[in-house]
C-alpha atoms as a PDB file:
ATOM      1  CA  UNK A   1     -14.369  49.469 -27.527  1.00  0.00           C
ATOM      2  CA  UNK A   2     -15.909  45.935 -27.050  1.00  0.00           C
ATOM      3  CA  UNK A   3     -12.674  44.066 -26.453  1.00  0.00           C
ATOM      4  CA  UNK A   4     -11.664  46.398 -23.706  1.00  0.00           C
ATOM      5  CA  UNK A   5     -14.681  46.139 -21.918  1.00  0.00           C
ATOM      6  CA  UNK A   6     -14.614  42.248 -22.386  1.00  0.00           C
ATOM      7  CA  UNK A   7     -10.631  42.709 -21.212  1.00  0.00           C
ATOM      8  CA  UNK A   8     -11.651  45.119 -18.207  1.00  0.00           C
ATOM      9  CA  UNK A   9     -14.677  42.364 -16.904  1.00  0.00           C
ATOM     10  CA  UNK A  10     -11.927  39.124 -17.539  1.00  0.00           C
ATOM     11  CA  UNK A  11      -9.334  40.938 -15.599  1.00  0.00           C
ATOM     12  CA  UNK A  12     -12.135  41.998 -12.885  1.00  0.00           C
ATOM     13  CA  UNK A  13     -12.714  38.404 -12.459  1.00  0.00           C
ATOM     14  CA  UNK A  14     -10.673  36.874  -9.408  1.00  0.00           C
ATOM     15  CA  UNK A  15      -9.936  33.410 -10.624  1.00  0.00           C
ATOM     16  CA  UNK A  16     -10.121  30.385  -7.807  1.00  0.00           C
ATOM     17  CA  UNK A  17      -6.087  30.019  -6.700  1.00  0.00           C
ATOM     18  CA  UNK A  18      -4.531  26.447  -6.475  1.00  0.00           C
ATOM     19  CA  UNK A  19      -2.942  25.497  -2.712  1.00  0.00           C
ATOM     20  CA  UNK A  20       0.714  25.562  -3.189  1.00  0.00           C
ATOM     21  CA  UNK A  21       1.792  21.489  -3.162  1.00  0.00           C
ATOM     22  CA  UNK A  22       5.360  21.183  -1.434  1.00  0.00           C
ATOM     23  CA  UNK A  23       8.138  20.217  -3.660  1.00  0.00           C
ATOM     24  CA  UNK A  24       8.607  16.480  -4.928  1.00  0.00           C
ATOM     25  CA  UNK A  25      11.704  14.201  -4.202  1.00  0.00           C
ATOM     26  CA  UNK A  26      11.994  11.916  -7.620  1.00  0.00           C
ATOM     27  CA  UNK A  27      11.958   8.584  -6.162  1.00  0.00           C
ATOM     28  CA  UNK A  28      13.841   6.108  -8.397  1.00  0.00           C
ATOM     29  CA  UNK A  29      13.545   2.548  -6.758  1.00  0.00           C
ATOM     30  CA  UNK A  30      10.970   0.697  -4.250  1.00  0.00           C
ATOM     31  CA  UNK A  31      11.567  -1.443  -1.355  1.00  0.00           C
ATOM     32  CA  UNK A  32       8.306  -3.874  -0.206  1.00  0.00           C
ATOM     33  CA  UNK A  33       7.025  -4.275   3.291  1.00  0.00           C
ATOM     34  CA  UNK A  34       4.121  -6.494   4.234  1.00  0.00           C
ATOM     35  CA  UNK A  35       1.545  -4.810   6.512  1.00  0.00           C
ATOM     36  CA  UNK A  36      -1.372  -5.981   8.188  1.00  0.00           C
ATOM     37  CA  UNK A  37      -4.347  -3.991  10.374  1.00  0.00           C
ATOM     38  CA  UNK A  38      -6.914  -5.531  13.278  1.00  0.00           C
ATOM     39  CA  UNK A  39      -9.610  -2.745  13.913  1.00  0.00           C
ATOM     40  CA  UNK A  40     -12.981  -3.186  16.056  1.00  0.00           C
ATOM     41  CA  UNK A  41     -14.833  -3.067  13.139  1.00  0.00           C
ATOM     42  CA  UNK A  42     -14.879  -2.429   8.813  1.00  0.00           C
ATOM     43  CA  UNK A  43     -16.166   1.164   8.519  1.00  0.00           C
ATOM     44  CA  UNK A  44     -13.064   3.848   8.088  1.00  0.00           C
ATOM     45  CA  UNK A  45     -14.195   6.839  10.455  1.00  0.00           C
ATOM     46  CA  UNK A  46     -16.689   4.998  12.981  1.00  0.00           C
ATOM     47  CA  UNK A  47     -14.161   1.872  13.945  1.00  0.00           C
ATOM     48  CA  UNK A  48     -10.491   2.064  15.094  1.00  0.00           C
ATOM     49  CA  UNK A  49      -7.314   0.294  14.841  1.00  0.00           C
ATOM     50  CA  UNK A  50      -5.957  -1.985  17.485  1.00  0.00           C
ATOM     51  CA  UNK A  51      -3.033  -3.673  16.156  1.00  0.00           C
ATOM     52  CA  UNK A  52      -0.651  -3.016  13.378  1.00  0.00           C
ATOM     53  CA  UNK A  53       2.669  -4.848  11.977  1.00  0.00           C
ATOM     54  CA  UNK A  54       4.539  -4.278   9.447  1.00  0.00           C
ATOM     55  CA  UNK A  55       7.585  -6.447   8.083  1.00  0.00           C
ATOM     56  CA  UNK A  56      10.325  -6.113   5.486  1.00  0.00           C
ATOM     57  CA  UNK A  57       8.932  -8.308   2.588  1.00  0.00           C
ATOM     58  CA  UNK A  58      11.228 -11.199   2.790  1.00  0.00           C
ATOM     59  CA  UNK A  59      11.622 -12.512  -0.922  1.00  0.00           C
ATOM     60  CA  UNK A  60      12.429  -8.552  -1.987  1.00  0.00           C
ATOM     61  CA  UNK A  61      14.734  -8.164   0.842  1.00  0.00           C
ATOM     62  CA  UNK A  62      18.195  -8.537  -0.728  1.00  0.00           C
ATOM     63  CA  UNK A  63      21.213  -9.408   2.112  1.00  0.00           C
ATOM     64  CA  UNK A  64      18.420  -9.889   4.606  1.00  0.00           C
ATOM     65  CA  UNK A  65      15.636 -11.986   2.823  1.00  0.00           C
ATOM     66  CA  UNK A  66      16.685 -14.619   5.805  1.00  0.00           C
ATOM     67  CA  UNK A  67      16.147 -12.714   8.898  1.00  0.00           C
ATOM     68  CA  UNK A  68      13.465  -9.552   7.758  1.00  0.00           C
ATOM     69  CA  UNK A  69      12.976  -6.865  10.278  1.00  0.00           C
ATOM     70  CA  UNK A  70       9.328  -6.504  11.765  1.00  0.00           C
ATOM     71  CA  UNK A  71       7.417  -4.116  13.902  1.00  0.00           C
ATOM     72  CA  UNK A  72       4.075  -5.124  15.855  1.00  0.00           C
ATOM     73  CA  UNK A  73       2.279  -2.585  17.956  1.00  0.00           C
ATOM     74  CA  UNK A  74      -0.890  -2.729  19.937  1.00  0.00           C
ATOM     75  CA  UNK A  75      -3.099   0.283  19.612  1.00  0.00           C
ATOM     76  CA  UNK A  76      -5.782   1.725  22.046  1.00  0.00           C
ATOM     77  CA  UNK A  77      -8.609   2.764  20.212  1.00  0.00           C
ATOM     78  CA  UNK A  78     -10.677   4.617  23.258  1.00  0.00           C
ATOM     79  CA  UNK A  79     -13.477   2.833  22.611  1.00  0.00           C
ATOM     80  CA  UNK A  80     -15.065  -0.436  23.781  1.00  0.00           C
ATOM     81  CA  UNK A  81     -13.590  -3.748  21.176  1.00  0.00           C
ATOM     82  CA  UNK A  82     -16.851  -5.821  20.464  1.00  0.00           C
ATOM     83  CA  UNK A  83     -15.045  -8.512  18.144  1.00  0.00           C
ATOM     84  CA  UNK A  84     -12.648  -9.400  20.541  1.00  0.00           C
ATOM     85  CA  UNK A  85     -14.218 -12.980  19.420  1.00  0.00           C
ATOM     86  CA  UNK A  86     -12.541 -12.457  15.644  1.00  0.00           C
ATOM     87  CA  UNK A  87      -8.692 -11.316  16.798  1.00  0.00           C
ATOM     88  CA  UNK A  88      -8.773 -12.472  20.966  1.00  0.00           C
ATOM     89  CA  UNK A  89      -7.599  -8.398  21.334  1.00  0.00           C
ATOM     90  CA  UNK A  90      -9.752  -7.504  24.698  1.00  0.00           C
ATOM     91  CA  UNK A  91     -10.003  -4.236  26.264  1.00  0.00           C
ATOM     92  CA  UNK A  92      -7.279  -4.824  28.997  1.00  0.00           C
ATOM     93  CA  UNK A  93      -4.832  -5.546  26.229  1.00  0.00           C
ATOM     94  CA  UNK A  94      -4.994  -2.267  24.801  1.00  0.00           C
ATOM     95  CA  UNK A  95      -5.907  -0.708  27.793  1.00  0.00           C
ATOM     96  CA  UNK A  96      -1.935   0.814  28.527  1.00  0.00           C
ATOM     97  CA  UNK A  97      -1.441   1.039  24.495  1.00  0.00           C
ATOM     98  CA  UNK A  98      -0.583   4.685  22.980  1.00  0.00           C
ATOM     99  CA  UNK A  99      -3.239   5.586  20.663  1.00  0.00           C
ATOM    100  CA  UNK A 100      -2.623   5.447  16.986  1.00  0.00           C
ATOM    101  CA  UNK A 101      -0.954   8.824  16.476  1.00  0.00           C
ATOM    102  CA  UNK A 102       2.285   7.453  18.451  1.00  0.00           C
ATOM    103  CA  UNK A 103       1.870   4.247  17.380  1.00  0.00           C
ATOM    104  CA  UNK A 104       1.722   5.315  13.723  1.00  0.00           C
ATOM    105  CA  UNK A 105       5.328   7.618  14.431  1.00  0.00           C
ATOM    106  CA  UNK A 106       7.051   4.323  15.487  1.00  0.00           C
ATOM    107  CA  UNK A 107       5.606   2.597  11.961  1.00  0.00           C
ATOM    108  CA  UNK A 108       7.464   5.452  10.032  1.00  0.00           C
ATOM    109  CA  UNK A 109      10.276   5.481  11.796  1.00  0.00           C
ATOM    110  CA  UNK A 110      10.747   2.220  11.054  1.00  0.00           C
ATOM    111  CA  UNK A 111       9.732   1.871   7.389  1.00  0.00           C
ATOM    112  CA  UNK A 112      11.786   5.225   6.670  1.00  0.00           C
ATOM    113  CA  UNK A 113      14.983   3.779   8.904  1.00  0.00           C
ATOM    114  CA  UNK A 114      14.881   0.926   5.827  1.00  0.00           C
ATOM    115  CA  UNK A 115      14.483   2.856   2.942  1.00  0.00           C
ATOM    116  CA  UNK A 116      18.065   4.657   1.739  1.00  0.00           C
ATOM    117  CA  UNK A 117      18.091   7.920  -0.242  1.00  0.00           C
ATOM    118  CA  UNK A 118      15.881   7.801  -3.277  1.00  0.00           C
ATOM    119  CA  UNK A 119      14.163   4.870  -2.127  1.00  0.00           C
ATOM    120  CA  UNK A 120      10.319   4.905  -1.468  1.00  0.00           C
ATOM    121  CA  UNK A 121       8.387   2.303   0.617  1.00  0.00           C
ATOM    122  CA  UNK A 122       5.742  -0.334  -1.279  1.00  0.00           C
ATOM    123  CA  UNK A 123       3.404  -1.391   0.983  1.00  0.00           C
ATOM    124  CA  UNK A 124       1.094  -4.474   0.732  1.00  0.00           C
ATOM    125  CA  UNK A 125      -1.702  -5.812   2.007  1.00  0.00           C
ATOM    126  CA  UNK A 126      -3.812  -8.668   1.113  1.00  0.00           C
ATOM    127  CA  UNK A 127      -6.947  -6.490   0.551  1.00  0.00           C
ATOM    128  CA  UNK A 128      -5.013  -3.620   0.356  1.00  0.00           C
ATOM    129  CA  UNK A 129      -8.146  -1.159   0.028  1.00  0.00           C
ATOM    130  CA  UNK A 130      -9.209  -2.282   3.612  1.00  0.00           C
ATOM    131  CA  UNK A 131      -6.298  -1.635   5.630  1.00  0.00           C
ATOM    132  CA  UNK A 132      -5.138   1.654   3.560  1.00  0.00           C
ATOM    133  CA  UNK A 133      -8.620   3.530   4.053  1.00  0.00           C
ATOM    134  CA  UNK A 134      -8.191   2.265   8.462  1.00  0.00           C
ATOM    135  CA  UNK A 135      -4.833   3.818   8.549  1.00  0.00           C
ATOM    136  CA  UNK A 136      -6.009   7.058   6.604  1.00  0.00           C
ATOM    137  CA  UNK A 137      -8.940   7.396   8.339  1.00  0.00           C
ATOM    138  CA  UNK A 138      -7.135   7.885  11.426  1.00  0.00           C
ATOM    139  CA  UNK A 139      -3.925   9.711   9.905  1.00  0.00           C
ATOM    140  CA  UNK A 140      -3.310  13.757  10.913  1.00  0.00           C
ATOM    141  CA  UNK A 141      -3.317  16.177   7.863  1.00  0.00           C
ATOM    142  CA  UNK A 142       0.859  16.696   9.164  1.00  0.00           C
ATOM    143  CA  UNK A 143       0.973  12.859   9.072  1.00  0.00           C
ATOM    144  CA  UNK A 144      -0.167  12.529   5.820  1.00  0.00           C
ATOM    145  CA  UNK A 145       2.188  14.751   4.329  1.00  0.00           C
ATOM    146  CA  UNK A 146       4.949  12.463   5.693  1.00  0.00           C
ATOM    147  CA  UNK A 147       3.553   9.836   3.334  1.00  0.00           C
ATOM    148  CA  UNK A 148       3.360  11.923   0.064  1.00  0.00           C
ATOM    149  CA  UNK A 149       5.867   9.270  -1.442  1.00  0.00           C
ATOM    150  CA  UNK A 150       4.674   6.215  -0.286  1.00  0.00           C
ATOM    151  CA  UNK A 151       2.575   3.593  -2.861  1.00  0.00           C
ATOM    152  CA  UNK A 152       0.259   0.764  -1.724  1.00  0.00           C
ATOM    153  CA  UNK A 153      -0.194  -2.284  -3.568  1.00  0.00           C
ATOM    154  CA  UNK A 154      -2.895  -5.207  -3.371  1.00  0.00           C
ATOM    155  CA  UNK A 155      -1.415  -8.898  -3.059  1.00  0.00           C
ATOM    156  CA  UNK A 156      -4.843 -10.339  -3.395  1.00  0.00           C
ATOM    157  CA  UNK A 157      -6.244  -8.866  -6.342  1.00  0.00           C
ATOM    158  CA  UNK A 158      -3.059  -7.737  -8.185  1.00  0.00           C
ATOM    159  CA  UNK A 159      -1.068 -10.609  -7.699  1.00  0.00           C
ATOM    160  CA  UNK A 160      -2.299 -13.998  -5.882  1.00  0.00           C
ATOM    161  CA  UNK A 161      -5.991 -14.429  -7.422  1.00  0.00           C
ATOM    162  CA  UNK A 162      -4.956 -14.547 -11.194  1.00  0.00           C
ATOM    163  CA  UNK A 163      -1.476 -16.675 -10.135  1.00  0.00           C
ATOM    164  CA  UNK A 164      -3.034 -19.314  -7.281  1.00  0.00           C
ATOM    165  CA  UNK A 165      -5.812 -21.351  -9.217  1.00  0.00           C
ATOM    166  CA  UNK A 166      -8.602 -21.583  -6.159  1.00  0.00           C
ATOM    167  CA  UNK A 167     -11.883 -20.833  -5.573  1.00  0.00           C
ATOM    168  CA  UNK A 168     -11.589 -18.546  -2.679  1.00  0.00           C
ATOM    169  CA  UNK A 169      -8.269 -16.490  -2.013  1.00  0.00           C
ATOM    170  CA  UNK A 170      -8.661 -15.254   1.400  1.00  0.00           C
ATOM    171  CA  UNK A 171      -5.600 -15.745   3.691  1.00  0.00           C
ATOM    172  CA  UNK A 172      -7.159 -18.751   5.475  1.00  0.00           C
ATOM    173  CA  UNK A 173      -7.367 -20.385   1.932  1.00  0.00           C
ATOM    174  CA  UNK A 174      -4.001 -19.676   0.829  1.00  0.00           C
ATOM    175  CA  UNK A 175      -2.648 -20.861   4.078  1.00  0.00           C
ATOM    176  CA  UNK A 176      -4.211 -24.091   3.836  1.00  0.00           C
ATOM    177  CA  UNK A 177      -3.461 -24.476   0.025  1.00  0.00           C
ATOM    178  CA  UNK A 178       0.092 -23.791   1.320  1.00  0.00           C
ATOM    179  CA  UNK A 179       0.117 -25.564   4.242  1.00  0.00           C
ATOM    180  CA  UNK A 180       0.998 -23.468   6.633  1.00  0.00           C
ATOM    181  CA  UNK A 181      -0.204 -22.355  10.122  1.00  0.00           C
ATOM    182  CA  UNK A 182      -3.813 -21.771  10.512  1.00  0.00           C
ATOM    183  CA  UNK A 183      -4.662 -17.816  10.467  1.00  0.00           C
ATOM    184  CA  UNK A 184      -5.707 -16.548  13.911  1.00  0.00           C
ATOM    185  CA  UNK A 185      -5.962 -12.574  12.878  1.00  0.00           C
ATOM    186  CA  UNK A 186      -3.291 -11.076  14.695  1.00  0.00           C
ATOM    187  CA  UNK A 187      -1.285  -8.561  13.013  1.00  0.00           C
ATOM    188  CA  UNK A 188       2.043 -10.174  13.262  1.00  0.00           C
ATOM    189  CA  UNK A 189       0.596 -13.539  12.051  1.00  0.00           C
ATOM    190  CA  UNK A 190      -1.076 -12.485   8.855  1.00  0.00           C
ATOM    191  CA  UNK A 191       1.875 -10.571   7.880  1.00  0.00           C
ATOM    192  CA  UNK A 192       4.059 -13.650   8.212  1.00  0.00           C
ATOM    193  CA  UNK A 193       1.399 -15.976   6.336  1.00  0.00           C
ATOM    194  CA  UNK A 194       1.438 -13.873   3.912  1.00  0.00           C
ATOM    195  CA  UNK A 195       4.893 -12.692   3.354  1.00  0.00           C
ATOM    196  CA  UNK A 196       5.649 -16.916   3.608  1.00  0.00           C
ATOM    197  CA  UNK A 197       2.850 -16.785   0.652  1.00  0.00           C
ATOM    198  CA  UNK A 198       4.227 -14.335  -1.490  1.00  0.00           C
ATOM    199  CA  UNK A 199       7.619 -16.063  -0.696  1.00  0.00           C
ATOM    200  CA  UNK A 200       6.592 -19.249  -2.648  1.00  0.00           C
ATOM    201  CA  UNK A 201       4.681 -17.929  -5.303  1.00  0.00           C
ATOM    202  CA  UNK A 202       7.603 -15.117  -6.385  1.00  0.00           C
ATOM    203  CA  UNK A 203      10.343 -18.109  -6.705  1.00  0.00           C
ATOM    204  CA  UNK A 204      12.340 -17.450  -9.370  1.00  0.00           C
ATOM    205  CA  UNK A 205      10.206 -14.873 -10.500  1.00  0.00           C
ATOM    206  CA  UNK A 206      11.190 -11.588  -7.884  1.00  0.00           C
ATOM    207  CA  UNK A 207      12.299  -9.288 -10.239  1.00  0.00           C
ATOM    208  CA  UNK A 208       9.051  -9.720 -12.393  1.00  0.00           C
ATOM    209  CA  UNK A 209       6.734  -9.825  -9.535  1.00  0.00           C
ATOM    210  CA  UNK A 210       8.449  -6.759  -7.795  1.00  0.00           C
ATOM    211  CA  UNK A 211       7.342  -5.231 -11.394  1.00  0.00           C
ATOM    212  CA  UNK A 212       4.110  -6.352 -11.191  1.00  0.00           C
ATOM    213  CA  UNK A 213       3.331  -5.014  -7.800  1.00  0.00           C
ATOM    214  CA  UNK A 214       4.768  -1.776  -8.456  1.00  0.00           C
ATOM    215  CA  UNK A 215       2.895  -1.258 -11.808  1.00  0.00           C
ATOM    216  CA  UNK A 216      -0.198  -1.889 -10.135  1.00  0.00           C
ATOM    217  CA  UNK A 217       0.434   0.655  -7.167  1.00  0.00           C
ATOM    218  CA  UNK A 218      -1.686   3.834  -5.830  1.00  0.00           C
ATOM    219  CA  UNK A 219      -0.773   6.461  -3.473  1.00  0.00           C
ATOM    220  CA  UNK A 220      -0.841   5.749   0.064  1.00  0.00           C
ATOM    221  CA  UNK A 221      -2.176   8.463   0.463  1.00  0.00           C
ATOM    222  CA  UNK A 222      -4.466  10.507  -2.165  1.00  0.00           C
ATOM    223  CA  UNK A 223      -3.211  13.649  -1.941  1.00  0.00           C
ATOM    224  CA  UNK A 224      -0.091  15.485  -1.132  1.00  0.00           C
ATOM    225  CA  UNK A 225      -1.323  18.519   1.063  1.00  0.00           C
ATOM    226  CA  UNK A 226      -2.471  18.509   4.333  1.00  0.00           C
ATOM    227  CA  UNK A 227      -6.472  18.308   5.293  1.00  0.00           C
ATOM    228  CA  UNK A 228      -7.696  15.818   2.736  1.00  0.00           C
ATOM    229  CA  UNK A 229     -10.568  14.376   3.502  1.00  0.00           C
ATOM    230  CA  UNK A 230     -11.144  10.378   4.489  1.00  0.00           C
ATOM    231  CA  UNK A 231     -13.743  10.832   1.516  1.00  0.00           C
ATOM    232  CA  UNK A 232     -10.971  11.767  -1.144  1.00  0.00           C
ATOM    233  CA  UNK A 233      -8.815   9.049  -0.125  1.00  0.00           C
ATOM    234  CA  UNK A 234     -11.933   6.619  -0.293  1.00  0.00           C
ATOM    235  CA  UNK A 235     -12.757   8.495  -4.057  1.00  0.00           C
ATOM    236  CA  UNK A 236      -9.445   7.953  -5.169  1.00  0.00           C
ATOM    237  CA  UNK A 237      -9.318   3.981  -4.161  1.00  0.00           C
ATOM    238  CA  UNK A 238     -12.937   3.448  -5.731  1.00  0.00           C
ATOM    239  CA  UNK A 239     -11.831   4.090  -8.813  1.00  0.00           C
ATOM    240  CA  UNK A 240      -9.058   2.432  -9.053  1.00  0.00           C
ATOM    241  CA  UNK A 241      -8.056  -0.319 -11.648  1.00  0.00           C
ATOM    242  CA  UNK A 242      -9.551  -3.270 -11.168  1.00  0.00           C
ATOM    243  CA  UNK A 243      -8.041  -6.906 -11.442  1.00  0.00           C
ATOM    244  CA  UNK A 244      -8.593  -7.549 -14.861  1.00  0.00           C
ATOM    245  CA  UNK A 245      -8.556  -5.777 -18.441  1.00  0.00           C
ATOM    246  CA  UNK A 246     -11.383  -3.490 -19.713  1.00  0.00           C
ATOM    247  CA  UNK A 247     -11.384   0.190 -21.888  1.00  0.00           C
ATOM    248  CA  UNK A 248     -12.674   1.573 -18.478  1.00  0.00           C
ATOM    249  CA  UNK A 249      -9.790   0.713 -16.245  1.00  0.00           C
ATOM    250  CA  UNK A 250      -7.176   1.568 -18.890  1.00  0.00           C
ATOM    251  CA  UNK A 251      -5.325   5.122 -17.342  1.00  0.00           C
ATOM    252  CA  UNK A 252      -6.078   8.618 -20.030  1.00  0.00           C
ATOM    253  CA  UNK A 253      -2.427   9.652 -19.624  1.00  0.00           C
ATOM    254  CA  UNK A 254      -0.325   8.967 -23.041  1.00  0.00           C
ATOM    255  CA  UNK A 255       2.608   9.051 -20.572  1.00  0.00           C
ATOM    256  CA  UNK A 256       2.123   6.001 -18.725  1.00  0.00           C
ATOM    257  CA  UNK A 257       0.017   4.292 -21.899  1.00  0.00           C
ATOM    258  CA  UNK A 258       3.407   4.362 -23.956  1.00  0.00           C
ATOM    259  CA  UNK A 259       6.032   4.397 -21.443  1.00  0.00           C
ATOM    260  CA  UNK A 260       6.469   0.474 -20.936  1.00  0.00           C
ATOM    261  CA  UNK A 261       4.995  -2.856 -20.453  1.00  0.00           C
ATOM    262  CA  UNK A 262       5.021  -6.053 -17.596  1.00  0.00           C
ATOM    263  CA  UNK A 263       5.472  -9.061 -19.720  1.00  0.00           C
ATOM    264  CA  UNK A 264       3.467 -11.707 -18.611  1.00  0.00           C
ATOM    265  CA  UNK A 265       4.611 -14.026 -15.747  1.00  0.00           C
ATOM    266  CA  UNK A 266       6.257 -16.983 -17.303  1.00  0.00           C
ATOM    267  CA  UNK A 267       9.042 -20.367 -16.423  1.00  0.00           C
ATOM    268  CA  UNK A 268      11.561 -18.292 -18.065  1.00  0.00           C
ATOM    269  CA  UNK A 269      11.482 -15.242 -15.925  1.00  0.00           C
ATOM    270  CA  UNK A 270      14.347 -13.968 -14.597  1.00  0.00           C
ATOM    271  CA  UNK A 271      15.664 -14.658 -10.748  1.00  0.00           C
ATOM    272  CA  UNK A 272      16.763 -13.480  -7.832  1.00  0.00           C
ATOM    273  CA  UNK A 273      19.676 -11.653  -8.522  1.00  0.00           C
ATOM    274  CA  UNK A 274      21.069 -11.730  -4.859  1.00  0.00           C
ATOM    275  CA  UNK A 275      21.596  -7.986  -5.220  1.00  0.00           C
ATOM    276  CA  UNK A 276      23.756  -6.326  -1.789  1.00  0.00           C
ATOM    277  CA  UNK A 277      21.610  -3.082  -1.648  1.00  0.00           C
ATOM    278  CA  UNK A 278      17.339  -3.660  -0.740  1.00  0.00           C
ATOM    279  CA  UNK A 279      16.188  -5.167  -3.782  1.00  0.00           C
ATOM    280  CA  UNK A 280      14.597  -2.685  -6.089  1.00  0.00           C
ATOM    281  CA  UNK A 281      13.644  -1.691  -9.443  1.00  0.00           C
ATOM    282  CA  UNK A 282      13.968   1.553 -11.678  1.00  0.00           C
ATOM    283  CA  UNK A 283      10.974   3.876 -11.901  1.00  0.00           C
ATOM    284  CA  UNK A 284      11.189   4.328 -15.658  1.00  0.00           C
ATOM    285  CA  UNK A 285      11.609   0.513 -16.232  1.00  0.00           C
ATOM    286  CA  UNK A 286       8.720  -0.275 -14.444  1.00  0.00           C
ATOM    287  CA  UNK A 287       5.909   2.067 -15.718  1.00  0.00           C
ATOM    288  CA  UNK A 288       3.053  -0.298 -17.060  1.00  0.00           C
ATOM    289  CA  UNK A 289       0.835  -0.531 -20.707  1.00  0.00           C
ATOM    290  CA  UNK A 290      -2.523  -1.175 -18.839  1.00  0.00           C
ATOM    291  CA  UNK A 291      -4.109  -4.207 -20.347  1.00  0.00           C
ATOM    292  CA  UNK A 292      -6.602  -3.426 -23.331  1.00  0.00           C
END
């Protein structure tokens, strides 16, 4: 008689029902753009974007590593730009600007027009965190779902601070350690300076550092249905791993634990391997060990 009862009560029970996630496209290669953001301020949600570029990262480019492809857009943000001392972006620039919903369109059209079948984009950013948490802030729960497939990678902390021995790593220091043009925070600038940057230090090495990248990728976005929240997205970057190793930062999946490693960067990496298709690497080739 008991374990009916128990049965009837269970069954009488209406279980919380998981949102239906669309279906996933296996993506099995990457190609890398360089993007860069200038907003009116640093706080996701209370400051806007009012620039954005975005350019074919040129050392990962394949056939057209000499002449990348690049988008720049000016953005009006509907609100008054008080650092217009930082970027030199005033009011009447933006003033005849779409507003970040078209603008954004244009930056997927162009990104998706470069990507063939099976390929999804790698996007980086020095700072990476920064500039992803802008754009989501601002992104449309149908825009978001566009982006489902899209990974986001940090050239600062996953790639030029343990590789360029220097005190400070910001892009005005790597410039000058570089000698190139001084940074004057326009979109289109930093995104050359920096692709330039990752240019010199991936030499030789693109294969290994396109591995590198990807391995230490998040979503663009941090969830695949529409209406998540600015503060999931921000969750999800928090905790992610950190430069460095540690027993924290090391992922719980067996999956990824035991599914590869990135050897370490070294003289005898492989090269370039002048490929004719956008230069890209296998998914299952690429999964990382986390450091210990």
């Amino acid at each position: 008689m008991f374990p009916r009862i128990l049965g009837a009560i269970v069954c009488a029970i209406r279980l919380p029902q998981r949102r239906p996630r669309p279906a996933c496209i296996r993506y099995v290669s990457y190609k890398a753009f360089i993007c860069d953001t200038e907003t009116t301020g640093f706080s996701p949600g209370r400051n806007q974007i009012i620039e954005m570029a975005i350019q074919e990262a040129s050392c990962f480019a394949g056939p057209t590593r000499s002449n990348p492809q690049h988008i720049s857009l000016l953005v009006n943000p509907k609100s008054h730009i008080a650092n217009q001392h930082i970027h030199g972006i005033s009011d009447q620039m933006v003033a005849s600007a779409p507003v970040f919903a078209t603008q954004w369109n244009r930056i997927v059209g162009f990104v998706q027009d470069r990507c063939g079948p099976g390929v999804a984009p790698l996007i980086l950013a020095h700072n990476a965190k920064f500039d992803v948490r802008m754009i989501n802030a601002e992104l449309s729960p149908a825009q978001r779902l566009q982006l489902t497939h899209w990974r986001a990678a940090c050239t600062l902390v996953g790639f030029l601070r343990p590789m360029v021995p220097l005190k400070k790593h910001s892009l005005a220091a790597l410039s000058e350690h570089f000698g190139l043009s001084p940074v004057v925070h326009r979109a289109l600038d930093d995104v050359r300076a920096l692709d330039e940057i990752v240019a010199r230090v991936s030499q030789g090495r693109e294969d290994e550092i396109l591995q590198l990248l990807v391995a230490k990728s998040f979503p663009f976005v941090s969830d695949q249905h529409p209406g998540c929240s600015c503060a999931a997205q921000d969750n999800v970057i928090s905790r992610l791993p950190k430069d460095g190793p540690g027993p924290s930062r090391r992922p719980k999946s067996r999956a990824i634990k035991h599914a590869g490693s990135v050897r370490p960067l070294s003289d005898s990496s492989a090269t370039h391997s002048g490929h004719e298709q956008p230069h890209t690497r296998d998914v299952q080739a690429i999964t990382p060990t986390w450091p210990r």
